[in-house]
Protein backbone atom coordinates (compact mmCIF):
# COMPACT_ATOMS: atom_id res chain seq x y z
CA UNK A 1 -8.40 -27.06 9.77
CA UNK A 2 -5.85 -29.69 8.22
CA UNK A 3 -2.53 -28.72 8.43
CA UNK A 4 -1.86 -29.12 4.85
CA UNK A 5 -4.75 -25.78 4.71
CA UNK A 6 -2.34 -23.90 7.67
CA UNK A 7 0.45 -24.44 5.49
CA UNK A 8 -1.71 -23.18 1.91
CA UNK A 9 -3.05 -20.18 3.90
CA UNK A 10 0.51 -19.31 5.11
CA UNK A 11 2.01 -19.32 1.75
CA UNK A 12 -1.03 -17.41 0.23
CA UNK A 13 -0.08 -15.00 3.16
CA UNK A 14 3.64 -15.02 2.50
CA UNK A 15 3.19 -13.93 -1.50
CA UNK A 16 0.78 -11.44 -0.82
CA UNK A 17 3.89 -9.76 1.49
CA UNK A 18 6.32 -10.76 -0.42
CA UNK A 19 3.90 -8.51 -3.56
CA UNK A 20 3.58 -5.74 -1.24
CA UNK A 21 6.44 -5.09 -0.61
CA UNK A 22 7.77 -4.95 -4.17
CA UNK A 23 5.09 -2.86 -5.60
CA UNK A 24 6.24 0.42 -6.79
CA UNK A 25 6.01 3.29 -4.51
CA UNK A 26 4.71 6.49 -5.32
CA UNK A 27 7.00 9.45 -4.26
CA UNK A 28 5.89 12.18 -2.44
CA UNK A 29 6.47 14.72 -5.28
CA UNK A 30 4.30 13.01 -7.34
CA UNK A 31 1.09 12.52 -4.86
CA UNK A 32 2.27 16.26 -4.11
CA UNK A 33 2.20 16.98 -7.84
CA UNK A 34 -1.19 16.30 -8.15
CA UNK A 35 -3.06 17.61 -5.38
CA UNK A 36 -6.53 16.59 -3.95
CA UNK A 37 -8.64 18.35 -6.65
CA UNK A 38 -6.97 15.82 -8.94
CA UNK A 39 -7.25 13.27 -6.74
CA UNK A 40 -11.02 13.78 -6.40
CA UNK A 41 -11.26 14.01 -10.10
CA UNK A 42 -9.76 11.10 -10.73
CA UNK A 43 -12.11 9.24 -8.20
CA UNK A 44 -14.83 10.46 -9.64
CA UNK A 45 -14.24 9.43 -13.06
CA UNK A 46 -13.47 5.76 -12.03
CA UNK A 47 -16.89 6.12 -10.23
CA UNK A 48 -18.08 6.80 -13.82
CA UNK A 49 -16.29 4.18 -15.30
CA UNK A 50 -17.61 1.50 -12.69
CA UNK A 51 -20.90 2.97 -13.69
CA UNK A 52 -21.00 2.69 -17.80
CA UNK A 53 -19.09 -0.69 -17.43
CA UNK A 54 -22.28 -2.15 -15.21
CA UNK A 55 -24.70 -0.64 -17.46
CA UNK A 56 -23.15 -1.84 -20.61
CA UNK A 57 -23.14 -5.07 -19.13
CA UNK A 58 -26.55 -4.98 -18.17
CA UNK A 59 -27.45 -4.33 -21.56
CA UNK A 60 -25.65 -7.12 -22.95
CA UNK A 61 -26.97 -9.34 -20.75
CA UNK A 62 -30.65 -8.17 -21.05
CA UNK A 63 -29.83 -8.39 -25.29
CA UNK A 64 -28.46 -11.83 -24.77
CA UNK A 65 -25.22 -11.72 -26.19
CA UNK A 66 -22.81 -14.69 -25.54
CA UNK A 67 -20.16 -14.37 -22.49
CA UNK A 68 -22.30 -12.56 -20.37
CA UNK A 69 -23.11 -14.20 -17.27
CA UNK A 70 -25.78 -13.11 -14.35
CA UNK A 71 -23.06 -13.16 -11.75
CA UNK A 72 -20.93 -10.37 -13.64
CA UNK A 73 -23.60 -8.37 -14.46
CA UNK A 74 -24.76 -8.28 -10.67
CA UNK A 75 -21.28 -8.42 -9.44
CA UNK A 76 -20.22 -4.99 -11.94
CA UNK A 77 -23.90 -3.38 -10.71
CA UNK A 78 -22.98 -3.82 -6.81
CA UNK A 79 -19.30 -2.05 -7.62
CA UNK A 80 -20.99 0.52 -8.55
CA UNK A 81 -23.38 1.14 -6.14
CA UNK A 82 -21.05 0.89 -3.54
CA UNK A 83 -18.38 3.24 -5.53
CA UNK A 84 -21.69 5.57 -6.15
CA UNK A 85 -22.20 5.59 -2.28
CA UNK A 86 -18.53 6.00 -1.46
CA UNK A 87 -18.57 9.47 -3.09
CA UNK A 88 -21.80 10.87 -2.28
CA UNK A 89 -20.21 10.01 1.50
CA UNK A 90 -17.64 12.06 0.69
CA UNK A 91 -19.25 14.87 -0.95
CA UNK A 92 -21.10 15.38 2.10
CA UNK A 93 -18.47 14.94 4.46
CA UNK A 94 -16.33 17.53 1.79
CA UNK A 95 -19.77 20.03 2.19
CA UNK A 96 -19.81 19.70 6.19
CA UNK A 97 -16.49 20.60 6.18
CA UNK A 98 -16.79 23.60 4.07
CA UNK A 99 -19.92 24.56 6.88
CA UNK A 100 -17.72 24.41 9.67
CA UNK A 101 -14.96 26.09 8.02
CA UNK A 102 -17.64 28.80 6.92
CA UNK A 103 -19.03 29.31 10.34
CA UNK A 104 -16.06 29.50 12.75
CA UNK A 105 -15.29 33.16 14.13
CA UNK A 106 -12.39 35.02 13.03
């Protein structure tokens, strides 16, 4: 590696700090506000939207409309799948919890 790509990947390093640690914080009362049942909520309905945006895409593709490349469309389909699998790990984990909780002696 050249040292003129050392020195790129260290300021590509620096900004992304330098961006973290300006981005607004959320305070406790508001994560606190919400709770974890609107927390899942909210997860699941980006799931959704990850889900309608790839199949709208697919369709536009598959219909031929202009601006619509293969690479999105495969790209917005992998999301998600992946965001798809993320929650049903979750729901599980959420339902083996709920067993163990269920089954310990009082």
């Amino acid at each position: 590696m050249s040292t003129e790509g050392i020195q790129s990947a260290l300021q590509q390093m620096q900004s992304l700090a330098t961006q973290a640690s300006t981005a607004p914080r959320l305070d406790r009362s508001e994560t606190a506000q919400g709770g974890f049942a609107s927390e899942l909520q909210a997860s699941i309905e980006r799931i959704n939207a990850l889900q309608q945006t790839a199949r709208t895409q697919s369709m536009d593709f598959q219909a031929g409309k202009p601006g619509v490349a293969l690479n999105d469309v495969v790209v917005d389909m992998q999301k998600s799948s992946v965001a798809f699998e993320m929650g049903v790990q979750v729901r599980n984990k959420l339902v083996s919890a709920y067993r163990d909780i269920m089954n310990m002696q009082v």
